[in-house]
PDB file of N, CA and C in Angstrom:
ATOM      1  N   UNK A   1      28.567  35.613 -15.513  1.00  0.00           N
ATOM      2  CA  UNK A   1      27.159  35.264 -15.651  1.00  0.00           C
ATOM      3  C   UNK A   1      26.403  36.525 -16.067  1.00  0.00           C
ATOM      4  N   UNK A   2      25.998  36.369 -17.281  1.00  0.00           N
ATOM      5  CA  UNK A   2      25.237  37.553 -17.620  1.00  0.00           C
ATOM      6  C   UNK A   2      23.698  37.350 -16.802  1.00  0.00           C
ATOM      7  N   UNK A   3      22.897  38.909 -17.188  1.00  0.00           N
ATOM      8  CA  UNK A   3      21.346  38.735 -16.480  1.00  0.00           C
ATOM      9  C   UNK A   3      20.383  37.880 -17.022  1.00  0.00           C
ATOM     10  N   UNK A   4      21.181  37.486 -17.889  1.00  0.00           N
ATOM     11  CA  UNK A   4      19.984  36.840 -18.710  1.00  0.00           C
ATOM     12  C   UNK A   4      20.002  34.900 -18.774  1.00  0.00           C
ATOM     13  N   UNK A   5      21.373  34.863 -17.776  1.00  0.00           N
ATOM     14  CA  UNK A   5      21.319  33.494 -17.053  1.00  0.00           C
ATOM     15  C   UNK A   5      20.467  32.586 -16.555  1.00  0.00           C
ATOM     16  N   UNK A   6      19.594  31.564 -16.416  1.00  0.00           N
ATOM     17  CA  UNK A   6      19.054  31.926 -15.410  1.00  0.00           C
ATOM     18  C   UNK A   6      19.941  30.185 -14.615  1.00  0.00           C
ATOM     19  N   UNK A   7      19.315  30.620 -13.337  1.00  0.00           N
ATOM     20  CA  UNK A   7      20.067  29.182 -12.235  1.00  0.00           C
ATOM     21  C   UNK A   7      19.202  28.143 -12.439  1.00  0.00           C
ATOM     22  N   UNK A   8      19.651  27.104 -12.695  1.00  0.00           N
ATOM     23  CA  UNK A   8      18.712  25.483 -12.770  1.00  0.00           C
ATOM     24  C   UNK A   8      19.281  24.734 -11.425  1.00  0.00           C
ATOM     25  N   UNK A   9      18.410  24.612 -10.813  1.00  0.00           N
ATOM     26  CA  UNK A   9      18.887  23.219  -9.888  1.00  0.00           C
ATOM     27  C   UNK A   9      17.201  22.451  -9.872  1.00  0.00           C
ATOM     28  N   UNK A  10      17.820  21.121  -8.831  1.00  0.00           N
ATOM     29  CA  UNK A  10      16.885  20.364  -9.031  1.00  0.00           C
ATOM     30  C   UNK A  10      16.601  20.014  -7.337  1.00  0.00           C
ATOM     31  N   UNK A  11      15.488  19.873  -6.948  1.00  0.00           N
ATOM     32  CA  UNK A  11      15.519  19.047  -5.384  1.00  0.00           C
ATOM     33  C   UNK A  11      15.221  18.082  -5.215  1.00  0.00           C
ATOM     34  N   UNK A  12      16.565  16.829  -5.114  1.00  0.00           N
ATOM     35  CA  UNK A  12      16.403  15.757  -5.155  1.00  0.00           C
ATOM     36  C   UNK A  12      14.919  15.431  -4.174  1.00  0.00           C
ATOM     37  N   UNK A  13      15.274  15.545  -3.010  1.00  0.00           N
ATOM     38  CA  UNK A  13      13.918  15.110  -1.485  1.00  0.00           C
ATOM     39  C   UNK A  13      13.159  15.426  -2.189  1.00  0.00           C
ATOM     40  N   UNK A  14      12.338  16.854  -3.441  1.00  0.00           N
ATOM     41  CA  UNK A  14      11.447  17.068  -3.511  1.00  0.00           C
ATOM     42  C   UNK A  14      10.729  16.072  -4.731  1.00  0.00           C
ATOM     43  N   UNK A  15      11.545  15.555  -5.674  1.00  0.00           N
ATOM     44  CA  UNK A  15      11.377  14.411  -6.337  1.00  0.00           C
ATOM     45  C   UNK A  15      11.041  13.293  -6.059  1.00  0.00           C
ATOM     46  N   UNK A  16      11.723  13.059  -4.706  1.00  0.00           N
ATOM     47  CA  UNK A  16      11.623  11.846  -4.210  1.00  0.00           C
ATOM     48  C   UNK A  16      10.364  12.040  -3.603  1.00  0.00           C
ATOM     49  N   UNK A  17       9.630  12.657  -2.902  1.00  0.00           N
ATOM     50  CA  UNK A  17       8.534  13.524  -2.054  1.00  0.00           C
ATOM     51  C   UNK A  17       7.338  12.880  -3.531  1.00  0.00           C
ATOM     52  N   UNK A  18       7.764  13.833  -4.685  1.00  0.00           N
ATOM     53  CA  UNK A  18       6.340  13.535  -5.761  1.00  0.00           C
ATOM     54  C   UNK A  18       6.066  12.224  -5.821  1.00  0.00           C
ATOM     55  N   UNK A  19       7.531  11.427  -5.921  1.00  0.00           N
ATOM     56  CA  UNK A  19       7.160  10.282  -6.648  1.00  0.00           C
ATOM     57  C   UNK A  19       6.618   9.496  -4.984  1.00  0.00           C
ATOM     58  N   UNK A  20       6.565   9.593  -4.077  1.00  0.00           N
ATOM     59  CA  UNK A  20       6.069   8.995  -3.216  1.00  0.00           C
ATOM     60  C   UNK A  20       4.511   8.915  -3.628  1.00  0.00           C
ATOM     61  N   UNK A  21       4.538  10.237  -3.716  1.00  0.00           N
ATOM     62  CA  UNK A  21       2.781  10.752  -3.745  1.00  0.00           C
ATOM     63  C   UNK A  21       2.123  10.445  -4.794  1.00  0.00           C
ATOM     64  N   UNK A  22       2.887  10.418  -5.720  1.00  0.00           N
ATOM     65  CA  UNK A  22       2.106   9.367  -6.688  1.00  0.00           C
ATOM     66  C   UNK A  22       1.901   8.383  -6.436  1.00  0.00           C
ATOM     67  N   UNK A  23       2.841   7.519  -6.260  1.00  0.00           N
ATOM     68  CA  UNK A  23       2.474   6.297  -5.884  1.00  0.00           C
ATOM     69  C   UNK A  23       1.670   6.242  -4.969  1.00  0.00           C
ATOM     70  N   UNK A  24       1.558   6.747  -3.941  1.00  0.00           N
ATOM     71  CA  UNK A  24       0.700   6.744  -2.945  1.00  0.00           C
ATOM     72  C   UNK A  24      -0.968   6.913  -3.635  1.00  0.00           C
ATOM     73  N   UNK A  25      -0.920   8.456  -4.546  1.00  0.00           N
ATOM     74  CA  UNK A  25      -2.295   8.347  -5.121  1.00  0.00           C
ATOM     75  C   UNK A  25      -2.509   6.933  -5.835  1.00  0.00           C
ATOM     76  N   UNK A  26      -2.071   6.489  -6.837  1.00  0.00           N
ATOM     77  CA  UNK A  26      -2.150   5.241  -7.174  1.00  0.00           C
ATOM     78  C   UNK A  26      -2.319   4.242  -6.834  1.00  0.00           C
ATOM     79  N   UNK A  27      -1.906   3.741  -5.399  1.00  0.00           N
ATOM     80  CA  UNK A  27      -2.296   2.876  -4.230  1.00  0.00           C
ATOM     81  C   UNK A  27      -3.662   2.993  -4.084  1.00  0.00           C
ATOM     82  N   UNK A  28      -4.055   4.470  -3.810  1.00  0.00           N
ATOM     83  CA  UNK A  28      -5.268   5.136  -2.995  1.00  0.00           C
ATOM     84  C   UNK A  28      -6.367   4.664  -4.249  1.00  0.00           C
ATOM     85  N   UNK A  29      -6.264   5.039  -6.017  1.00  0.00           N
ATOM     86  CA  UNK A  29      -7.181   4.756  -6.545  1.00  0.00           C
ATOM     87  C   UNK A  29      -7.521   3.176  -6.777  1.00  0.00           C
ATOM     88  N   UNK A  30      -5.928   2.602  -6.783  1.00  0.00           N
ATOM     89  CA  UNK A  30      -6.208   0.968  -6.823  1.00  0.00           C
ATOM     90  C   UNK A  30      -7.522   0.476  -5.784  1.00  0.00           C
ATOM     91  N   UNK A  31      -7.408   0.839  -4.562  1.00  0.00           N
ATOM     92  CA  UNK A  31      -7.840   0.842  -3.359  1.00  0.00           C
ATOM     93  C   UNK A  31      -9.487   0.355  -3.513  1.00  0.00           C
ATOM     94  N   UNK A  32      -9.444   1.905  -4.088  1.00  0.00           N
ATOM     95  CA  UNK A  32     -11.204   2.550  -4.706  1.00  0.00           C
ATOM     96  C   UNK A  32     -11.850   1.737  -5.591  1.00  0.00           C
ATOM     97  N   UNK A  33     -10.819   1.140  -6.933  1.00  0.00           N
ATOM     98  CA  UNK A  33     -11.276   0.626  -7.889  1.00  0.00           C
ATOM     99  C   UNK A  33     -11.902  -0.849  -7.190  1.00  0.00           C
ATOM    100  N   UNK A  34     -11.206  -0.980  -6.552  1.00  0.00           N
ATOM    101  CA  UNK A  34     -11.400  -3.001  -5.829  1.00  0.00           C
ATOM    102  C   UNK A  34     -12.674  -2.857  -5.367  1.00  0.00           C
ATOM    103  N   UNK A  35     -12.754  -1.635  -4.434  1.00  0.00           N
ATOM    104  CA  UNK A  35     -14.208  -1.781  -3.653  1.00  0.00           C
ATOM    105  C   UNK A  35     -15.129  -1.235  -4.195  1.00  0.00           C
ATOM    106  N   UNK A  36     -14.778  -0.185  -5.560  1.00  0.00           N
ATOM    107  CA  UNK A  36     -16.296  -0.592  -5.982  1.00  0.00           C
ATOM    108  C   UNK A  36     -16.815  -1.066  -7.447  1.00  0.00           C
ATOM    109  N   UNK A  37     -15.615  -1.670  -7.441  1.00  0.00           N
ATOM    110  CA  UNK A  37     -15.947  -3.286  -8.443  1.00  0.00           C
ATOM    111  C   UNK A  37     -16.434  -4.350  -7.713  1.00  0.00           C
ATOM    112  N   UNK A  38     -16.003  -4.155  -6.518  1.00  0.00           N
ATOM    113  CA  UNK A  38     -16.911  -5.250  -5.548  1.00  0.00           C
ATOM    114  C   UNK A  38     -17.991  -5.374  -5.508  1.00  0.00           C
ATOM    115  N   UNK A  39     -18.734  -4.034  -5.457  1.00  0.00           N
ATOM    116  CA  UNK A  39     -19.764  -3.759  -4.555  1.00  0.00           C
ATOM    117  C   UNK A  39     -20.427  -3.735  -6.205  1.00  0.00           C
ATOM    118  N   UNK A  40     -19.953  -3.409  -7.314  1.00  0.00           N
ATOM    119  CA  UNK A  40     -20.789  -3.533  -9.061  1.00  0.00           C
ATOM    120  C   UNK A  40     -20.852  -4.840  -8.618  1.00  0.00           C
ATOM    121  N   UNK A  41     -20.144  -6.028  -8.621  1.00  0.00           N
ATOM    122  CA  UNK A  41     -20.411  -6.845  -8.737  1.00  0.00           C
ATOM    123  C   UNK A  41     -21.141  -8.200  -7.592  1.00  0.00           C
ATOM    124  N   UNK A  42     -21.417  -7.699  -6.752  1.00  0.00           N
ATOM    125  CA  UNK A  42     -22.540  -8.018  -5.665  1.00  0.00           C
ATOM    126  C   UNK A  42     -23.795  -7.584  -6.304  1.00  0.00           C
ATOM    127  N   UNK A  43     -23.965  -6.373  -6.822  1.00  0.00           N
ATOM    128  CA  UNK A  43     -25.363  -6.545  -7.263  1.00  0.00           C
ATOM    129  C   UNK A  43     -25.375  -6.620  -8.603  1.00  0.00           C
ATOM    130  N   UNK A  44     -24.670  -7.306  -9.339  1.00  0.00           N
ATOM    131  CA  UNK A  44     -24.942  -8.278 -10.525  1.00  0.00           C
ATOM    132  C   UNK A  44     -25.992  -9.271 -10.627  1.00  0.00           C
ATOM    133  N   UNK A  45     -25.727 -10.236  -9.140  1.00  0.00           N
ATOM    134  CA  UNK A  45     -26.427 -10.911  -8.436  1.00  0.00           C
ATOM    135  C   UNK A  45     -27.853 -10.375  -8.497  1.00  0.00           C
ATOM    136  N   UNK A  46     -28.340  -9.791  -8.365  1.00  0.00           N
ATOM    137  CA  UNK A  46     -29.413  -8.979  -7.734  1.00  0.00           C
ATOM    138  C   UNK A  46     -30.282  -8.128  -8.895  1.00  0.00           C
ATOM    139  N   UNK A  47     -29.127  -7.551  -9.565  1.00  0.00           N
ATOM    140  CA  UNK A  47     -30.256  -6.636 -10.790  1.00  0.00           C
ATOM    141  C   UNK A  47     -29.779  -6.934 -11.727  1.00  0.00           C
ATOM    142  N   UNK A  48     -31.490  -6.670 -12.696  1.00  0.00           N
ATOM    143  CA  UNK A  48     -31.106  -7.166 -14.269  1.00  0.00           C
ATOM    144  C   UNK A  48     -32.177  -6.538 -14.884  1.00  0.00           C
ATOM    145  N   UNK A  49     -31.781  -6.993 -16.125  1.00  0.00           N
ATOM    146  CA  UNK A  49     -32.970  -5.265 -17.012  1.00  0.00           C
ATOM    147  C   UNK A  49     -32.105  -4.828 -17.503  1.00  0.00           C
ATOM    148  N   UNK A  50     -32.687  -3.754 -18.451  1.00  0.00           N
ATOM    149  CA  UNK A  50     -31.868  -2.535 -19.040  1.00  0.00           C
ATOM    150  C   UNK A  50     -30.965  -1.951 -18.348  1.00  0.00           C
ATOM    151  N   UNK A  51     -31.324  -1.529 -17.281  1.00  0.00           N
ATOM    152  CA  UNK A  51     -30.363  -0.869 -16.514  1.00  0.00           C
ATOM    153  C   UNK A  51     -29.450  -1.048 -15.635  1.00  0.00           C
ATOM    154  N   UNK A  52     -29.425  -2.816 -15.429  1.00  0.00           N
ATOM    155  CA  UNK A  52     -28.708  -3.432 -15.296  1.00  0.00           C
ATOM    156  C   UNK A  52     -27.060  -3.965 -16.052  1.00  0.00           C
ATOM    157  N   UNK A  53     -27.485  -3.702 -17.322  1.00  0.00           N
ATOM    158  CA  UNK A  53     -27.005  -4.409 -18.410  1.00  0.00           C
ATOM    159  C   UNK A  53     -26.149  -3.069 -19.107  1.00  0.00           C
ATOM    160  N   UNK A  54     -26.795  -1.617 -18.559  1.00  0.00           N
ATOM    161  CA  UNK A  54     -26.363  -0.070 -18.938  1.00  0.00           C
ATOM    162  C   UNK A  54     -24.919   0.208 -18.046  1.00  0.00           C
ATOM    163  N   UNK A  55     -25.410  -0.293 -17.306  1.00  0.00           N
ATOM    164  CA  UNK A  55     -24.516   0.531 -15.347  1.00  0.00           C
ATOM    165  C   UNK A  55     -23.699  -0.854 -15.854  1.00  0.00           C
ATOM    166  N   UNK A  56     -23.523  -2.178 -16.601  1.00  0.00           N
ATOM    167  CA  UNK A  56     -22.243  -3.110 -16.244  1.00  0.00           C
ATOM    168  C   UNK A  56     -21.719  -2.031 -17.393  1.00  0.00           C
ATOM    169  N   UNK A  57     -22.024  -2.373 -18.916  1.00  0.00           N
ATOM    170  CA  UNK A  57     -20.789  -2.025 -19.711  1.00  0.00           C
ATOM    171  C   UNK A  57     -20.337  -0.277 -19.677  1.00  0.00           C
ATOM    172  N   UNK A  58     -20.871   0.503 -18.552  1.00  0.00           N
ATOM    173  CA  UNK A  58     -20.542   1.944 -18.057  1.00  0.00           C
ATOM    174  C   UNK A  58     -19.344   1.168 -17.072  1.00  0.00           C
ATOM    175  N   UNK A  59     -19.655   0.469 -16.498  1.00  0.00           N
ATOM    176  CA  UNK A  59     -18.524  -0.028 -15.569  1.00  0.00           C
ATOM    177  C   UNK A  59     -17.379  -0.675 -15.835  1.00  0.00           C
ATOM    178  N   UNK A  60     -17.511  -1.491 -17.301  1.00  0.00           N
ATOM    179  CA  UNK A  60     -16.366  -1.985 -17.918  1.00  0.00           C
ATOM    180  C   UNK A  60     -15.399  -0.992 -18.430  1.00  0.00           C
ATOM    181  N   UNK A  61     -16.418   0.210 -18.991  1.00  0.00           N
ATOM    182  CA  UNK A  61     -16.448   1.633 -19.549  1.00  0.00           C
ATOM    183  C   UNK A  61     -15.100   2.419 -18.383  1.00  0.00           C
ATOM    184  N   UNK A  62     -15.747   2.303 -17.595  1.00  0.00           N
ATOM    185  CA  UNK A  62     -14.869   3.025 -16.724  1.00  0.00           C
ATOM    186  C   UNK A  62     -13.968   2.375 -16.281  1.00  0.00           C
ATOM    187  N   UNK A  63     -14.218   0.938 -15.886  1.00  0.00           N
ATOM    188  CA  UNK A  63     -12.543   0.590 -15.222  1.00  0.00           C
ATOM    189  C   UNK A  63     -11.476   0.984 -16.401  1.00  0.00           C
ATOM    190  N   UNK A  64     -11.764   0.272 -17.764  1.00  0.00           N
ATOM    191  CA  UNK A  64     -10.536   0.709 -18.402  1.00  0.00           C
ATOM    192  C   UNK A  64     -10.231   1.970 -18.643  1.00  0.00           C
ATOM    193  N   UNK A  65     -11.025   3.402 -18.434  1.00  0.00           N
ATOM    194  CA  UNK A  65     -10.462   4.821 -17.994  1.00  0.00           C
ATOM    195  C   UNK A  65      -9.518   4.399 -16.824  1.00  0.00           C
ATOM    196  N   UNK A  66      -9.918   3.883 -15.971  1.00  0.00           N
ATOM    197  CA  UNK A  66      -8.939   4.143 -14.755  1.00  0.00           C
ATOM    198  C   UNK A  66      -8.178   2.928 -14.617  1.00  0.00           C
ATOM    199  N   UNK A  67      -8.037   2.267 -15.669  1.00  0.00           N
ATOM    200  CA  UNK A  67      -6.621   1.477 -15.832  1.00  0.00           C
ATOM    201  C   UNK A  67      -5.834   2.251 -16.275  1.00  0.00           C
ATOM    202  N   UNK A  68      -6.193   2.902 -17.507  1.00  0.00           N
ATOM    203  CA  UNK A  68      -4.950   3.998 -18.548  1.00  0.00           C
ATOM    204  C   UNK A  68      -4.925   4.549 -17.311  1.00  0.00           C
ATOM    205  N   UNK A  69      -5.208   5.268 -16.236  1.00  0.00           N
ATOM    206  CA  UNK A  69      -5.327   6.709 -15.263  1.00  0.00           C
ATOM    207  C   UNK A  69      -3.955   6.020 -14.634  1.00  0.00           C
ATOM    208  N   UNK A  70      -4.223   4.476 -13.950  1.00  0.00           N
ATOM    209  CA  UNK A  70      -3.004   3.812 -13.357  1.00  0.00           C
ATOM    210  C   UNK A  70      -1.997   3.583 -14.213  1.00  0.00           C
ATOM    211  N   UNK A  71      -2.198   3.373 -15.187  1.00  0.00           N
ATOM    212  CA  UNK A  71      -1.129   3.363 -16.251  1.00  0.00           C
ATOM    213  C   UNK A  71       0.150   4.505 -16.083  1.00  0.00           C
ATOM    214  N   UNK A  72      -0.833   5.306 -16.663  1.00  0.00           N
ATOM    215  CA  UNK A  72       0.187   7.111 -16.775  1.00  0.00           C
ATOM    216  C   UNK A  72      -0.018   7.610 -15.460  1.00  0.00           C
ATOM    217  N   UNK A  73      -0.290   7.121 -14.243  1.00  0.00           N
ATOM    218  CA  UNK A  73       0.639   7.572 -12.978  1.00  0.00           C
ATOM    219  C   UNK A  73       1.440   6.997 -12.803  1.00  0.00           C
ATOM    220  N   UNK A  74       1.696   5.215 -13.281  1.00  0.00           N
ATOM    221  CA  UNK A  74       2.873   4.314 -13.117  1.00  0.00           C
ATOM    222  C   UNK A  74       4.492   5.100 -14.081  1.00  0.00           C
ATOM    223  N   UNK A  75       3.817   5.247 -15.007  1.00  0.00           N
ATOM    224  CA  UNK A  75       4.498   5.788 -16.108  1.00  0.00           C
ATOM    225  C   UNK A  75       5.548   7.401 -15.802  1.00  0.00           C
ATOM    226  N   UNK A  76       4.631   8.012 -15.062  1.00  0.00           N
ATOM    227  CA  UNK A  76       4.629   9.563 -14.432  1.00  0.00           C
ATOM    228  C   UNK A  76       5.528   9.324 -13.443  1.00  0.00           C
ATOM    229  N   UNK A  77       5.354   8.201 -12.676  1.00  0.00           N
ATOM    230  CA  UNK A  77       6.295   7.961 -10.900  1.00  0.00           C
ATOM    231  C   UNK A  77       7.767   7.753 -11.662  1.00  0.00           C
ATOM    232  N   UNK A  78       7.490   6.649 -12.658  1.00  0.00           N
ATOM    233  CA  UNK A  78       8.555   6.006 -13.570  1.00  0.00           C
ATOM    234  C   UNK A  78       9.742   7.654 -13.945  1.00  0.00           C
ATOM    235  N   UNK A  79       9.011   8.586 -14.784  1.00  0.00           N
ATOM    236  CA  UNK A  79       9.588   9.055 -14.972  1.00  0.00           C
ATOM    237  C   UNK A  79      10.722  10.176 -14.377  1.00  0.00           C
ATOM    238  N   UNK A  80       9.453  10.423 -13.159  1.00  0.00           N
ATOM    239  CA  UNK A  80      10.060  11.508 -12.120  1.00  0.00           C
ATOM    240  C   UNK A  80      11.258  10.583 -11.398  1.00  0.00           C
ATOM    241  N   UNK A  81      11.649   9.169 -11.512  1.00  0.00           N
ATOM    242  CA  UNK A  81      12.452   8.750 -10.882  1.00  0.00           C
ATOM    243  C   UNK A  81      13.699   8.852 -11.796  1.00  0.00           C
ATOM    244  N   UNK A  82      13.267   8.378 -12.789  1.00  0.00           N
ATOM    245  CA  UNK A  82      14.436   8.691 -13.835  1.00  0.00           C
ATOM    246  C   UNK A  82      15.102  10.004 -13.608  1.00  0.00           C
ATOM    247  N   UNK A  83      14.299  10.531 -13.732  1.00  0.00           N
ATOM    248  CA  UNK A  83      14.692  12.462 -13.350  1.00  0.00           C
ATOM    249  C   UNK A  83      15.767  12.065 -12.195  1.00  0.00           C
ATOM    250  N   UNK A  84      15.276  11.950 -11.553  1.00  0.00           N
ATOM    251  CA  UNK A  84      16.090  12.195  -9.963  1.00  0.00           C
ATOM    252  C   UNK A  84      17.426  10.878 -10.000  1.00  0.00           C
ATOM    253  N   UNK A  85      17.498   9.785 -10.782  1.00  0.00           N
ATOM    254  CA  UNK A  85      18.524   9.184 -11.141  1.00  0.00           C
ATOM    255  C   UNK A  85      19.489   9.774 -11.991  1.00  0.00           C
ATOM    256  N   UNK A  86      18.870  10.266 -13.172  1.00  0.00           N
ATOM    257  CA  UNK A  86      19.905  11.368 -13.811  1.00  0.00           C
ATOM    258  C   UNK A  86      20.874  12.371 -13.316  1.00  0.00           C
ATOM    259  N   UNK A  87      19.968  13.026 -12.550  1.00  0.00           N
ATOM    260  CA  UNK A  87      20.407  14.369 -11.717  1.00  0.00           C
ATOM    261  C   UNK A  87      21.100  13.865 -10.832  1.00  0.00           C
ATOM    262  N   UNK A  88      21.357  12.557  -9.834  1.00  0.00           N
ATOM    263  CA  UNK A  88      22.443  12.392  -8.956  1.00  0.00           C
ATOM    264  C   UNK A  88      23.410  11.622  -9.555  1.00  0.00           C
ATOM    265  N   UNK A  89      23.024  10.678 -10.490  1.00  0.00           N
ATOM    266  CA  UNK A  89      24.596  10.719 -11.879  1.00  0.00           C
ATOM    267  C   UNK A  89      25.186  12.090 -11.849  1.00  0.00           C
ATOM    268  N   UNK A  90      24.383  12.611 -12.515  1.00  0.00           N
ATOM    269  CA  UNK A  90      25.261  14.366 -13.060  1.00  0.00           C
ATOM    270  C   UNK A  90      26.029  14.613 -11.990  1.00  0.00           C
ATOM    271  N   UNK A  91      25.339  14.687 -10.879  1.00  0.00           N
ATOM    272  CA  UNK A  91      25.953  16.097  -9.713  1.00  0.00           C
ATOM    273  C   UNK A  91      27.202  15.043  -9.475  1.00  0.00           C
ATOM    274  N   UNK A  92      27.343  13.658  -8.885  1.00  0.00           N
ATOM    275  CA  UNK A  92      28.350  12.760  -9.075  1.00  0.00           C
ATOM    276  C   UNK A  92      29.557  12.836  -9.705  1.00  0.00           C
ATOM    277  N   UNK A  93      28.807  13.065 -11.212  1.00  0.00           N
ATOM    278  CA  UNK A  93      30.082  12.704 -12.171  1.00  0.00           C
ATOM    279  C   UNK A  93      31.124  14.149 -12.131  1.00  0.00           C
ATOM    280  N   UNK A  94      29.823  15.529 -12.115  1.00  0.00           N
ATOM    281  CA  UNK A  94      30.445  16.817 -11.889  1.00  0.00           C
ATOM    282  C   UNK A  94      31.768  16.743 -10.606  1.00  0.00           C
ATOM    283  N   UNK A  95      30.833  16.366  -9.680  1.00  0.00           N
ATOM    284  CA  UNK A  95      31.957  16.284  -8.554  1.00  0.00           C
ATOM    285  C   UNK A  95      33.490  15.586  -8.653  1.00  0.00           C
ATOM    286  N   UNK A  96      33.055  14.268  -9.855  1.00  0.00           N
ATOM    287  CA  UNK A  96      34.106  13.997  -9.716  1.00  0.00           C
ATOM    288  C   UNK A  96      35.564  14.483 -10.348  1.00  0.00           C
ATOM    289  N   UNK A  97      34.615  15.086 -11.712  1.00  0.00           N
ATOM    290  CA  UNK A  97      35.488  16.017 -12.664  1.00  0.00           C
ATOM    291  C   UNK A  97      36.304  17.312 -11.917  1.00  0.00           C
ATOM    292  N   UNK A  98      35.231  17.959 -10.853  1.00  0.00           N
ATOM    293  CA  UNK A  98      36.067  18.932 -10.216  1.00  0.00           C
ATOM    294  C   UNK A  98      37.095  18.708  -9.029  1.00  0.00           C
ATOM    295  N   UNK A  99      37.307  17.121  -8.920  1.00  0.00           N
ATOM    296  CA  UNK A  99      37.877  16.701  -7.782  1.00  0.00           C
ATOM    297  C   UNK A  99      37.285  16.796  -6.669  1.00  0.00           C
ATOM    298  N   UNK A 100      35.929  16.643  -6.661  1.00  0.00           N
ATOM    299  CA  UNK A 100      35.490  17.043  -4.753  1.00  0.00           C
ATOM    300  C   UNK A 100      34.859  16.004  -4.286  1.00  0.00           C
TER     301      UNK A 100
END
Protein backbone atom coordinates (compact mmCIF):
# COMPACT_ATOMS: atom_id res chain seq x y z
CA UNK A 1 0.00 0.00 0.00
CA UNK A 2 1.60 3.01 -1.08
CA UNK A 3 0.93 6.70 0.87
CA UNK A 4 -0.99 7.75 -1.50
CA UNK A 5 -3.73 4.96 -0.87
CA UNK A 6 -6.30 6.06 0.70
CA UNK A 7 -8.85 3.43 2.97
CA UNK A 8 -12.66 3.43 1.82
CA UNK A 9 -15.07 1.80 4.06
CA UNK A 10 -18.58 2.38 4.53
CA UNK A 11 -20.87 2.31 7.95
CA UNK A 12 -23.52 0.26 7.29
CA UNK A 13 -25.65 1.44 11.05
CA UNK A 14 -24.57 4.85 9.92
CA UNK A 15 -26.57 4.59 6.60
CA UNK A 16 -29.11 2.95 8.03
CA UNK A 17 -29.16 5.86 10.95
CA UNK A 18 -29.47 8.69 7.72
CA UNK A 19 -31.95 6.97 6.00
CA UNK A 20 -34.06 6.71 9.18
CA UNK A 21 -33.71 10.44 9.56
CA UNK A 22 -34.79 11.22 6.52
CA UNK A 23 -37.54 9.59 6.54
CA UNK A 24 -38.29 10.69 9.73
CA UNK A 25 -37.71 14.47 8.46
CA UNK A 26 -40.15 13.68 5.75
CA UNK A 27 -42.79 12.29 8.07
CA UNK A 28 -42.12 15.51 10.22
CA UNK A 29 -42.70 17.91 7.01
CA UNK A 30 -45.69 15.72 5.73
CA UNK A 31 -46.98 16.36 9.28
CA UNK A 32 -46.58 20.33 8.88
CA UNK A 33 -47.87 20.42 5.39
CA UNK A 34 -51.51 18.75 6.57
CA UNK A 35 -51.86 21.23 9.37
CA UNK A 36 -51.27 24.08 7.71
CA UNK A 37 -53.19 23.35 4.68
CA UNK A 38 -55.79 22.85 7.16
CA UNK A 39 -55.73 25.74 8.89
CA UNK A 40 -55.26 27.77 4.76
CA UNK A 41 -58.15 26.16 4.26
CA UNK A 42 -60.53 26.96 7.27
CA UNK A 43 -60.08 30.41 6.49
CA UNK A 44 -60.99 30.14 2.90
CA UNK A 45 -64.28 30.05 4.53
CA UNK A 46 -63.84 33.29 6.10
CA UNK A 47 -61.59 35.60 3.82
CA UNK A 48 -61.89 36.97 0.48
CA UNK A 49 -60.50 39.96 -1.45
CA UNK A 50 -57.29 40.42 -2.95
CA UNK A 51 -55.56 39.09 -0.36
CA UNK A 52 -57.40 36.39 -0.02
CA UNK A 53 -57.13 35.20 -3.50
CA UNK A 54 -52.87 36.31 -3.12
CA UNK A 55 -52.13 34.05 0.19
CA UNK A 56 -54.38 30.87 -1.84
CA UNK A 57 -52.29 30.74 -5.15
CA UNK A 58 -48.86 31.58 -2.69
CA UNK A 59 -50.20 28.48 -1.05
CA UNK A 60 -50.75 26.35 -4.08
CA UNK A 61 -47.27 28.11 -4.81
CA UNK A 62 -45.81 26.54 -2.02
CA UNK A 63 -47.30 23.22 -1.48
CA UNK A 64 -45.91 22.17 -4.81
CA UNK A 65 -42.23 23.50 -3.50
CA UNK A 66 -42.72 21.14 -0.76
CA UNK A 67 -44.04 18.33 -2.76
CA UNK A 68 -40.68 18.35 -5.05
CA UNK A 69 -38.88 18.92 -1.22
CA UNK A 70 -40.85 15.34 -0.39
CA UNK A 71 -40.07 14.14 -3.56
CA UNK A 72 -36.08 14.43 -3.41
CA UNK A 73 -36.05 13.32 0.28
CA UNK A 74 -38.08 10.16 -0.93
CA UNK A 75 -35.65 9.90 -3.72
CA UNK A 76 -32.44 10.77 -1.27
CA UNK A 77 -33.75 7.88 1.51
CA UNK A 78 -34.21 5.74 -1.84
CA UNK A 79 -30.83 6.23 -2.65
CA UNK A 80 -28.85 6.04 0.58
CA UNK A 81 -30.57 2.60 0.78
CA UNK A 82 -29.39 1.45 -2.37
CA UNK A 83 -25.95 2.48 -1.09
CA UNK A 84 -26.14 0.35 1.90
CA UNK A 85 -27.71 -2.67 -0.28
CA UNK A 86 -24.78 -2.52 -2.57
CA UNK A 87 -22.18 -2.37 0.06
CA UNK A 88 -23.57 -5.55 1.96
CA UNK A 89 -23.78 -7.44 -1.56
CA UNK A 90 -20.04 -6.45 -1.97
CA UNK A 91 -18.70 -7.21 1.54
CA UNK A 92 -20.85 -10.73 1.03
CA UNK A 93 -19.74 -11.61 -2.22
CA UNK A 94 -15.92 -10.51 -1.07
CA UNK A 95 -16.30 -12.83 1.79
CA UNK A 96 -17.34 -15.34 -0.17
CA UNK A 97 -14.51 -15.18 -2.76
CA UNK A 98 -12.01 -15.21 0.17
CA UNK A 99 -13.67 -18.21 1.74
CA UNK A 100 -14.78 -16.61 5.09
Amino acid sequence: MTPDTRRFSVDLDKLDGLAARIRGFAGFIDDQLKAIDGKAKEAEGHWTGAAATAYSDAHREWLSGAAELADGLKTLEDAVRHVHEAHTTAVSDNLKILGV
